[in-house]
Each structure stands twice: as structure tokens, then as C-alpha cells.
C-alpha atoms as a PDB file:
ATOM      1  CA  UNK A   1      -1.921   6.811 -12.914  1.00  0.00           C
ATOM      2  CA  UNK A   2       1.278   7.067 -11.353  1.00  0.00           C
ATOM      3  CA  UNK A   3       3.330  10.377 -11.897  1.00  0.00           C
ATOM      4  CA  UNK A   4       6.134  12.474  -9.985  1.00  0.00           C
ATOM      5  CA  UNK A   5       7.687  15.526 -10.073  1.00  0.00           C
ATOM      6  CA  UNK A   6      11.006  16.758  -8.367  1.00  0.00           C
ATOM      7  CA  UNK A   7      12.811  20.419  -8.768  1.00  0.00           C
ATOM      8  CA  UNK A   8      15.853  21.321  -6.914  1.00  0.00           C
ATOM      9  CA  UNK A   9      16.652  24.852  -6.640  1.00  0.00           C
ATOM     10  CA  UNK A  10      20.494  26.593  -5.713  1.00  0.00           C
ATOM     11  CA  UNK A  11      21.612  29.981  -5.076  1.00  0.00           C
ATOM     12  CA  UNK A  12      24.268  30.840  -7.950  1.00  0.00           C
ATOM     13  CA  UNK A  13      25.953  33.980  -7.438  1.00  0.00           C
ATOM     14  CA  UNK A  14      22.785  35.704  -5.856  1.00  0.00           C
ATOM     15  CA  UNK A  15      20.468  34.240  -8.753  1.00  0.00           C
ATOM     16  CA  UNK A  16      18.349  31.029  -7.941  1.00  0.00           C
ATOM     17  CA  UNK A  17      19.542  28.166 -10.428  1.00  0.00           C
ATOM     18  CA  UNK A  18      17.096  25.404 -10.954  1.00  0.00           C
ATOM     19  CA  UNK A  19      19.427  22.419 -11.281  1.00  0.00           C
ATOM     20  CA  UNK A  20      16.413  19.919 -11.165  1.00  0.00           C
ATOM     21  CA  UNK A  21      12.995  20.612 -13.206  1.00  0.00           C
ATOM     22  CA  UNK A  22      11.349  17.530 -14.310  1.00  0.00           C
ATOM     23  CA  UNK A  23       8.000  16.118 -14.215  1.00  0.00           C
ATOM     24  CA  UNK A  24       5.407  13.668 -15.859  1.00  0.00           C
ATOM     25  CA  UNK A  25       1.131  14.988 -16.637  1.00  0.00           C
ATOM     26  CA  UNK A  26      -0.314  15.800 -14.832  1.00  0.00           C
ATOM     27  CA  UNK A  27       2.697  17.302 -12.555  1.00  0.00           C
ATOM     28  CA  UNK A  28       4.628  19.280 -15.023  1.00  0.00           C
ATOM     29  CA  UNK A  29       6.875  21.751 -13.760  1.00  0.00           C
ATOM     30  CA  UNK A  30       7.548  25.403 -15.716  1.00  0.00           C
ATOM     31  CA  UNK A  31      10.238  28.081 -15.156  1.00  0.00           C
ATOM     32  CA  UNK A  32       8.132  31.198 -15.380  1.00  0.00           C
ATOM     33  CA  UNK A  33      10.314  33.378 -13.570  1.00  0.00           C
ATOM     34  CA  UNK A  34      13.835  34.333 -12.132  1.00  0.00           C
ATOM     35  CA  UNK A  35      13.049  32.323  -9.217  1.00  0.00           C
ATOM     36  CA  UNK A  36       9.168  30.958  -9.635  1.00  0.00           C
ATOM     37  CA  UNK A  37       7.592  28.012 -11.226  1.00  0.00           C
ATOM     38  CA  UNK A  38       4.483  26.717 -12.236  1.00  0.00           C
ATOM     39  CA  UNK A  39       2.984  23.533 -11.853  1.00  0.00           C
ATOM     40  CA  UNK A  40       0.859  23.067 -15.515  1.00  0.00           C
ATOM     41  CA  UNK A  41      -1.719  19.998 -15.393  1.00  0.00           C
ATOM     42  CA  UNK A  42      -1.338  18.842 -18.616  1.00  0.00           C
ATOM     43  CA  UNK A  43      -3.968  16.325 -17.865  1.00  0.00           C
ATOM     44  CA  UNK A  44      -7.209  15.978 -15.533  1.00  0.00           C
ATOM     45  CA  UNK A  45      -7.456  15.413 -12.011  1.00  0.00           C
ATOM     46  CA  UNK A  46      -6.597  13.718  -9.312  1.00  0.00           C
ATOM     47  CA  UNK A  47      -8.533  11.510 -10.329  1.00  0.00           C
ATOM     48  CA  UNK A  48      -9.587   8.084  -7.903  1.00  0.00           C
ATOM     49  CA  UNK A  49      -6.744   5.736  -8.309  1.00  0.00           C
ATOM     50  CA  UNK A  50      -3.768   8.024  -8.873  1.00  0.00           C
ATOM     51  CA  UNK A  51      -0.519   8.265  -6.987  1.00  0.00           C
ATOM     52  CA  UNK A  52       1.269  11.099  -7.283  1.00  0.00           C
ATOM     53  CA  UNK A  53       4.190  12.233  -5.942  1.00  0.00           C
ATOM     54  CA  UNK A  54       6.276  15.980  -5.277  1.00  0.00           C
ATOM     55  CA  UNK A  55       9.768  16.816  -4.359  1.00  0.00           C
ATOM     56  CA  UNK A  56      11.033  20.226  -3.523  1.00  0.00           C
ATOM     57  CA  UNK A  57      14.304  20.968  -2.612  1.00  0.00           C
ATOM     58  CA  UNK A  58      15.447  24.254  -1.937  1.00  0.00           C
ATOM     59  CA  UNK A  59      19.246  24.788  -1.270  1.00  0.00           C
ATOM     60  CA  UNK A  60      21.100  27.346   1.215  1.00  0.00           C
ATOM     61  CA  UNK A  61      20.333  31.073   0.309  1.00  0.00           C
ATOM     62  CA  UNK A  62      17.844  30.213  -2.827  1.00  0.00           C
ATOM     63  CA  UNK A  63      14.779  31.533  -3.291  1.00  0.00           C
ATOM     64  CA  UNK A  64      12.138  29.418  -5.170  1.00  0.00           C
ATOM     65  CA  UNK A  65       8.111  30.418  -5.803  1.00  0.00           C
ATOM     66  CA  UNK A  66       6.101  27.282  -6.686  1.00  0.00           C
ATOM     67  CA  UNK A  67       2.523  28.350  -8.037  1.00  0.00           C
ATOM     68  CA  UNK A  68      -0.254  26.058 -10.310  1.00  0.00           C
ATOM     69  CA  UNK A  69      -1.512  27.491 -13.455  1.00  0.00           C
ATOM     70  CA  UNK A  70      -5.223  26.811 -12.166  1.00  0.00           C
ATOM     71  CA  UNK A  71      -6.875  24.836  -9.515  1.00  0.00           C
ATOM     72  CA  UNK A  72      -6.872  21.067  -8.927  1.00  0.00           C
ATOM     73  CA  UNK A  73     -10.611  19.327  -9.210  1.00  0.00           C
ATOM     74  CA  UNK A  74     -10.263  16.101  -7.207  1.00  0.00           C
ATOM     75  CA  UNK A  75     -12.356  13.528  -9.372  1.00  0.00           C
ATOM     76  CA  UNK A  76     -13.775  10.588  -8.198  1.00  0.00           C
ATOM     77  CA  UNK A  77     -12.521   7.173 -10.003  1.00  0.00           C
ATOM     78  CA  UNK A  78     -14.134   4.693 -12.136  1.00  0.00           C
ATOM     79  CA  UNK A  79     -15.149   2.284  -9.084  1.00  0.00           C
ATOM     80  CA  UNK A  80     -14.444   4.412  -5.920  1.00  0.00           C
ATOM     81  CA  UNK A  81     -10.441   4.179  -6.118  1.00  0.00           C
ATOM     82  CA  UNK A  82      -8.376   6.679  -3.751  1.00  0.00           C
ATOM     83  CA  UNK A  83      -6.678   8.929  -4.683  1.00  0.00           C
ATOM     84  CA  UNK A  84      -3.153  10.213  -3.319  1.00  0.00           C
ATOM     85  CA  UNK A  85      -0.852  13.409  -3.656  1.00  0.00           C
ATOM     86  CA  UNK A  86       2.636  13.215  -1.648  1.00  0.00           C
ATOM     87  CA  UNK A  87       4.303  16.505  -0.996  1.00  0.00           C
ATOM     88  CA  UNK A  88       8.160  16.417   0.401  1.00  0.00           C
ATOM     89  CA  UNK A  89       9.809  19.983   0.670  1.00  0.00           C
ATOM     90  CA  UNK A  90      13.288  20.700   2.269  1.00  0.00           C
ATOM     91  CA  UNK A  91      14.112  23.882   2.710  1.00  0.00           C
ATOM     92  CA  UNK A  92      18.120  24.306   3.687  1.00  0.00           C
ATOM     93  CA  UNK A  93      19.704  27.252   6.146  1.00  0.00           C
ATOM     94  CA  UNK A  94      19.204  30.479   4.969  1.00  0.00           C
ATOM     95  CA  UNK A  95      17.003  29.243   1.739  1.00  0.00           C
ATOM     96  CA  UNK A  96      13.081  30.041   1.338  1.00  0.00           C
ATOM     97  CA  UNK A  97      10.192  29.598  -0.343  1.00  0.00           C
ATOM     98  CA  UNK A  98       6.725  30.669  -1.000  1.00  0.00           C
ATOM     99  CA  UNK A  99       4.523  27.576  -2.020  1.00  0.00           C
ATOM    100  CA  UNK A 100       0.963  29.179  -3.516  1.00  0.00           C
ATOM    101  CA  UNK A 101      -0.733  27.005  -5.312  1.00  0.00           C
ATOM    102  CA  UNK A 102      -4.287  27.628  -6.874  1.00  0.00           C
ATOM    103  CA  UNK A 103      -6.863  25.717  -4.809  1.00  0.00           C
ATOM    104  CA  UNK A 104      -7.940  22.029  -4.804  1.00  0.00           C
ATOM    105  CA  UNK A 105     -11.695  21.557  -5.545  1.00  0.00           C
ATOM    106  CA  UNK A 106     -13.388  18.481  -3.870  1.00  0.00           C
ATOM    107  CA  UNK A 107     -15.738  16.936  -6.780  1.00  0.00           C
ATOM    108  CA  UNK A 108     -18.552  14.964  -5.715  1.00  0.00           C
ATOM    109  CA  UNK A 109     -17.767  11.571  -5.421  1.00  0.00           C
ATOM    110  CA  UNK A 110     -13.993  12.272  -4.727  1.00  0.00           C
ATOM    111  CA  UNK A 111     -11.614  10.250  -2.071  1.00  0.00           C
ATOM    112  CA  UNK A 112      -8.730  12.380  -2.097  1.00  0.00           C
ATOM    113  CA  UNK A 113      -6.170  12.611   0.305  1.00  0.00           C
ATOM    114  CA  UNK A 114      -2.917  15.692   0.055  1.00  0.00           C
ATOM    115  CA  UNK A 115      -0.165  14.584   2.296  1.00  0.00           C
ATOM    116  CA  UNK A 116       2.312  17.449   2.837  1.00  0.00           C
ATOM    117  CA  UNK A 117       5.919  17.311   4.693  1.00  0.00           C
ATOM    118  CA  UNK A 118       8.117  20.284   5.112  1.00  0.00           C
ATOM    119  CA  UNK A 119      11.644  20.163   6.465  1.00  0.00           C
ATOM    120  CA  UNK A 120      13.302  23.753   7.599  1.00  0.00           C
ATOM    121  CA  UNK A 121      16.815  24.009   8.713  1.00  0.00           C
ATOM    122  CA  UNK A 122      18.165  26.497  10.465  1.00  0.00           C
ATOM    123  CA  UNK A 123      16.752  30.045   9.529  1.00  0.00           C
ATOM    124  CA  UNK A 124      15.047  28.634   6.624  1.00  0.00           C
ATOM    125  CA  UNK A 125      12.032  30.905   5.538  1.00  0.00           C
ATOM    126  CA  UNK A 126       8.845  29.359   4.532  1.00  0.00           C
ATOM    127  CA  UNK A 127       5.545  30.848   3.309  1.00  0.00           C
ATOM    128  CA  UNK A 128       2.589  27.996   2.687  1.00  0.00           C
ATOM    129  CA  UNK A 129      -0.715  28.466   1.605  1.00  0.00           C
ATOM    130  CA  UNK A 130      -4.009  25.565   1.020  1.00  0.00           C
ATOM    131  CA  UNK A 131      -7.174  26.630  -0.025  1.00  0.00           C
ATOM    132  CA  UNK A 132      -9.696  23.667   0.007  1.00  0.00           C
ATOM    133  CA  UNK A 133     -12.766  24.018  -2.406  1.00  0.00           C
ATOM    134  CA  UNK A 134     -16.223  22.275  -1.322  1.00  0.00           C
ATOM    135  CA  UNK A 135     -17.380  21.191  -4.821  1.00  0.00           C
ATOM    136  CA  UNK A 136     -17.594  22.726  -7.589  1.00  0.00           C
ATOM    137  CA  UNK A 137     -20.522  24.983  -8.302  1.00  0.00           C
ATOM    138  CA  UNK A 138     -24.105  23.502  -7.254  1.00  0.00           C
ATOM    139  CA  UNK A 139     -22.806  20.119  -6.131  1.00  0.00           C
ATOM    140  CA  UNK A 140     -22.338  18.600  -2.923  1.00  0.00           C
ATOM    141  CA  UNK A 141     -18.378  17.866  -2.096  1.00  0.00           C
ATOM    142  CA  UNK A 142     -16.162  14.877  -1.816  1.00  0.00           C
ATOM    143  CA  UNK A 143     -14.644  13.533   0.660  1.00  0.00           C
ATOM    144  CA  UNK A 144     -10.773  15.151   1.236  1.00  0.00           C
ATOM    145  CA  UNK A 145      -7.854  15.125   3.778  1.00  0.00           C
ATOM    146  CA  UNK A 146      -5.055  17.482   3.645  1.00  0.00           C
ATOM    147  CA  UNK A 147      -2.060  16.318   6.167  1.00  0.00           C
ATOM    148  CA  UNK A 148       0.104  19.134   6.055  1.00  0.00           C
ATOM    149  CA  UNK A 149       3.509  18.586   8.861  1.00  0.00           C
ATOM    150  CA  UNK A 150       5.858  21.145   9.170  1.00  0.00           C
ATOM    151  CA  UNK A 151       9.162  20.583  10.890  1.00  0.00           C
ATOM    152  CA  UNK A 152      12.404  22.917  11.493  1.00  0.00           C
ATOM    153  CA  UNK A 153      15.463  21.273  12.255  1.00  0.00           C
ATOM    154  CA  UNK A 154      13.723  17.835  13.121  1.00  0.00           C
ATOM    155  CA  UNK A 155      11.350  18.978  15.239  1.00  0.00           C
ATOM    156  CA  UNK A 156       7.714  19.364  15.083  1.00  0.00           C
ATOM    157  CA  UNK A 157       6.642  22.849  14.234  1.00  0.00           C
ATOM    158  CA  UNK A 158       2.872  23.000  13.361  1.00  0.00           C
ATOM    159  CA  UNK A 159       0.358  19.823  12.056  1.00  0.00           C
ATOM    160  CA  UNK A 160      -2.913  20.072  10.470  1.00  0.00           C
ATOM    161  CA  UNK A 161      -5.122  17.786   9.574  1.00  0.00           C
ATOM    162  CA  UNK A 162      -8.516  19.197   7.554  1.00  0.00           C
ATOM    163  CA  UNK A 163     -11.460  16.913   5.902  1.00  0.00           C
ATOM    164  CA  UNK A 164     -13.893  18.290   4.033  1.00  0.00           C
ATOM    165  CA  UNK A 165     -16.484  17.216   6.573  1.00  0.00           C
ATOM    166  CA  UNK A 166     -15.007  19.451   9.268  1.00  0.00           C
ATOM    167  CA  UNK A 167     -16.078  22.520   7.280  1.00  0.00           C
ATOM    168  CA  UNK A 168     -19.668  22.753   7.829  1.00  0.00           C
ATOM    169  CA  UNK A 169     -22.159  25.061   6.016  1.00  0.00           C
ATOM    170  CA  UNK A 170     -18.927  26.905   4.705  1.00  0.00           C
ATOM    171  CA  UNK A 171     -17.679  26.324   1.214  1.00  0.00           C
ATOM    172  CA  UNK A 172     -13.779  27.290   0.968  1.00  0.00           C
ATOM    173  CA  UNK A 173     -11.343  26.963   3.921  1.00  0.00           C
ATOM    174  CA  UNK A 174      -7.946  29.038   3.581  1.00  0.00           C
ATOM    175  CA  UNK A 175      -4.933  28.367   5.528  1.00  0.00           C
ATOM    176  CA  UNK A 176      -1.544  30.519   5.389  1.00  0.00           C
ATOM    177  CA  UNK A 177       1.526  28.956   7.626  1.00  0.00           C
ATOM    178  CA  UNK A 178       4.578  31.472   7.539  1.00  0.00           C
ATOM    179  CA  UNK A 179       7.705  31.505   9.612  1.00  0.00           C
ATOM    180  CA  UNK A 180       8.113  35.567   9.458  1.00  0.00           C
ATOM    181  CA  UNK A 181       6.693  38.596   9.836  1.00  0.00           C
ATOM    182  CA  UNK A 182       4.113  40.351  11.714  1.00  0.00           C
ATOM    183  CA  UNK A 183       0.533  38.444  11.785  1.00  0.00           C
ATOM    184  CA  UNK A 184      -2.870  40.588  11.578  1.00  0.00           C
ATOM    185  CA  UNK A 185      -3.609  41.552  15.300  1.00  0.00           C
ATOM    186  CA  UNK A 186      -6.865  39.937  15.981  1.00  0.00           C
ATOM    187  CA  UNK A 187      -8.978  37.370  13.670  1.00  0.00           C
ATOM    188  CA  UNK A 188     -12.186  37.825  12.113  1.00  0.00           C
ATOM    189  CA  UNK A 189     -15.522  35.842  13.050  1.00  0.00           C
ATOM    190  CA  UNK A 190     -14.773  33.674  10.161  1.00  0.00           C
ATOM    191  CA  UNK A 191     -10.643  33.884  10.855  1.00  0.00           C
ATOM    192  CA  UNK A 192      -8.534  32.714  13.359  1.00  0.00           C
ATOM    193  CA  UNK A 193      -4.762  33.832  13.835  1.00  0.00           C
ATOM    194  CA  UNK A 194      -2.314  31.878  16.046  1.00  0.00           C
ATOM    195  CA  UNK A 195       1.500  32.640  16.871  1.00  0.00           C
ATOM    196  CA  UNK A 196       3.124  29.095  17.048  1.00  0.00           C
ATOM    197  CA  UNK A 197       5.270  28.504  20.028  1.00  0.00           C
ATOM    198  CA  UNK A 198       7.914  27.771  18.395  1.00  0.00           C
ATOM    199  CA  UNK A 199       8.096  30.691  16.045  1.00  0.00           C
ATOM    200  CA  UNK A 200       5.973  31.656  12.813  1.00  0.00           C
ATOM    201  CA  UNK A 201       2.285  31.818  12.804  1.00  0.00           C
ATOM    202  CA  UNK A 202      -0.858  30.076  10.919  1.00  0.00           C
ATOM    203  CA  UNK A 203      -4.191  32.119   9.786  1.00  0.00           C
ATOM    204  CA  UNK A 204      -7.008  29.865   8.858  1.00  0.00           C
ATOM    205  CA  UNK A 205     -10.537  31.246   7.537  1.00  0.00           C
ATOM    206  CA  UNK A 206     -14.042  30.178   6.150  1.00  0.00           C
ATOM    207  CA  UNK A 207     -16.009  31.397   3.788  1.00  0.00           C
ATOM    208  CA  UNK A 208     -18.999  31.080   1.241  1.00  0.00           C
ATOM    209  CA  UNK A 209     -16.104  31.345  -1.611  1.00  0.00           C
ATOM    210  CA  UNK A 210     -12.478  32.381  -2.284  1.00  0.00           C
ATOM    211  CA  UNK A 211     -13.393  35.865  -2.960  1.00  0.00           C
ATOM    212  CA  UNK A 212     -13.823  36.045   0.632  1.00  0.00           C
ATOM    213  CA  UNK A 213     -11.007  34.021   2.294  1.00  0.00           C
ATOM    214  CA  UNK A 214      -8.785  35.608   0.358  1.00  0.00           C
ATOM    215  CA  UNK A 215      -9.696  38.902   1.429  1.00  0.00           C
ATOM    216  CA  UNK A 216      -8.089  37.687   4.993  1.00  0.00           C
ATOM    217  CA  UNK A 217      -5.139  36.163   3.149  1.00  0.00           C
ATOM    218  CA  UNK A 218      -3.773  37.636   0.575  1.00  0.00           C
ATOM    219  CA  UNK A 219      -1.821  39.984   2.455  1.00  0.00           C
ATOM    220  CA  UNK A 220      -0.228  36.909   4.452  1.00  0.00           C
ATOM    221  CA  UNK A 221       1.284  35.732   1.758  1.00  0.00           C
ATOM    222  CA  UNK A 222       3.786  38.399   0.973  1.00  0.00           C
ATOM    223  CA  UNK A 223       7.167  37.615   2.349  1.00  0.00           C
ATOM    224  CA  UNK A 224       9.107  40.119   4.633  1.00  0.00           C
ATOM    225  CA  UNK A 225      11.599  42.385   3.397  1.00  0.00           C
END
């Protein structure tokens, strides 16, 4: 299956105006808010073999929450086929956005790769969470990437590149990138907290189940007054 979605938001007089909001299952996009939307499956996956594709725009001064109604089960295909979710985000001058989506769950069997790009300009504000899910309950996981490059004005601000295999004996792995604020102090055994040299910092933690890591991240994801 082949599928995109693209939603473009504006400031309007203070107000954030969605001029863009279109999608095809299983990437359907849902006003839910003055300035939030919600991704709604409306069909199963990924699933091995898919292509799907994401564009977010958000203009100068908007502000624009992107959440999913539940998590994302990466399924294998019918004969082993890939499968492959393209993220492109701009986020103009003075615009920001909070991207917290519910988590993606590696099914056994799974070949799954989530390749994220993120443009900031100028004092553009970003907030960007990625839970990844070993399996579901019981099983052993698949096999999935998640490329994730953020980049403010052009240049390189933070790169991550995560496989399922990399995780160990622990089940969940939560990351929260955010350009502003203050940062917990000090990490956790299971947590790590790094100020980015060019601004913003990046928490990652593992744990037996998202219970836990989001004990560590939950308050990251808040944005600044």
C-alpha cells in the first residue's frame, strides 16, 4: 500500500489555521483541537510492503500538536516485504510544534524502517518524542530502524539512528528531542540526558515497559511558557 498525508498549519490572527489537512488509511489526519491533530489509522499496520509518506508544515508564529489515536504495530508482510514510513517536518521562524505520537510496536516478523527529517528556521520551537515497542506482549520483536535528523537553519542539529537490536534485554526505548527549556539535572541508570551543542537537548531511556520510560519523560514533553 501506498498512502500520504500532508497538513500545513498558519498563524491567523493569533489562532493556528490549518490550511492543509488531508490524508489517505491508514494516515488520516483529524482536527481535534484549536491547534492539535490526530493521526487516526483507519486501517492496520505498517504492514511489510507499504510506503508511506508525511508532510508537516508549520508556518511563522503557528502552533500545531500532532498526536496518534493509538500506537502503530509494525506487521510483517505476506513474503518478507519492507516496510517504509517517511516523515518531512518544516518548522518556519517563530512557529512550533509538539510531535507526540503514541508508540510504534515492533511485531515479530516485522522489517520496518521510520525515516524522520525536521527542518527549523530561525527560532523555531520543536518538541519530538519516539517511543519504540519490542513486540507486543510475549513475543520476540521485529526488526526496526528509526532515522530521525534534525536540522535548524540547514545545519545539522542532532541524528539518531535506533534498531531494535541495539536495545538489549530492555523492552521500550523513549526518546524526547526539544529545543527549550531546562533539562532534568542528572539521568537515571536507565536515562541519559544530553545538552546538544548547538542548543536544545535529547533524553533517551530504557525500560521493561512504557509505564516506566514515561515516568522519565513525560515531564519533557511540556513546552516552555
Amino acid at each position: 500500500m501506498k498512502a500520504a498525508a500532508r497538513v500545513v498549519a498558519e498563524s491567523d490572527r493569533g489562532r493556528t489555521a490549518l490550511r492543509v489537512l488531508k490524508g489517505e488509511a491508514p494516515l488520516l489526519p483529524r482536527r481535534t483541537g484549536p491547534d492539535e491533530v490526530h493521526f487516526v489509522g483507519g486501517a492496520a499496520g505498517p504492514l511489510g510492503g507499504d510506503e508511506l509518506t508525511m508532510e508537516i508544515e508549520v508556518g511563522p508564529g503557528a502552533r500545531l500538536v500532532v498526536r496518534t489515536v493509538a500506537a502503530s504495530i509494525a506487521l510483517p508482510g505476506r513474503f518478507g516485504e519492507p516496510s517504509l514510513l517517511s516523515v518531512s517536518v518544516s518548522v518556519a521562524d517563530g512557529g512550533r510544534l509538539l510531535w507526540l505520537p503514541e508508540p510504534l510496536i515492533a511485531a515479530a516478523g516485522c522489517r520496518h524502517t521510520t525515516r524522520s527529517t525536521v527542518d527549523l528556521d530561525g527560532t523555531a520551537e520543536l518538541i519530538w518524542r519516539e517511543d519504540l515497542v519490542c513486540g507486543r506482549h510475549g513475543e520476540a520483536p521485529g526488526d526496526v530502524t528509526l532515522s530521525t535528523v534534525l536540522r535548524r537553519d540547514g545545519r545539522p542539529l542532532y541524528r539518531s539512528d535506533v534498531t531494535t537490536a541495539a536495545l538489549g534485554a530492555a523492552r521500550v526505548l523513549s526518546t524526547v528531542f526539544r529545543t527549550g527549556g531546562t533539562p532534568p539535572a542528572q539521568g537515571t541508570p536507565t536515562a541519559a540526558v544530553m545538552a546538544l551543542a548547538k542548543g536544545g537537548s535529547v533524553a533517551t531511556v530504557l525500560g521493561r515497559d512504557l509505564t516506566e520510560t514515561r515516568r522519565f519523560t513525560d515531564p519533557l514533553v511540556t513546552p516552555p511558557q
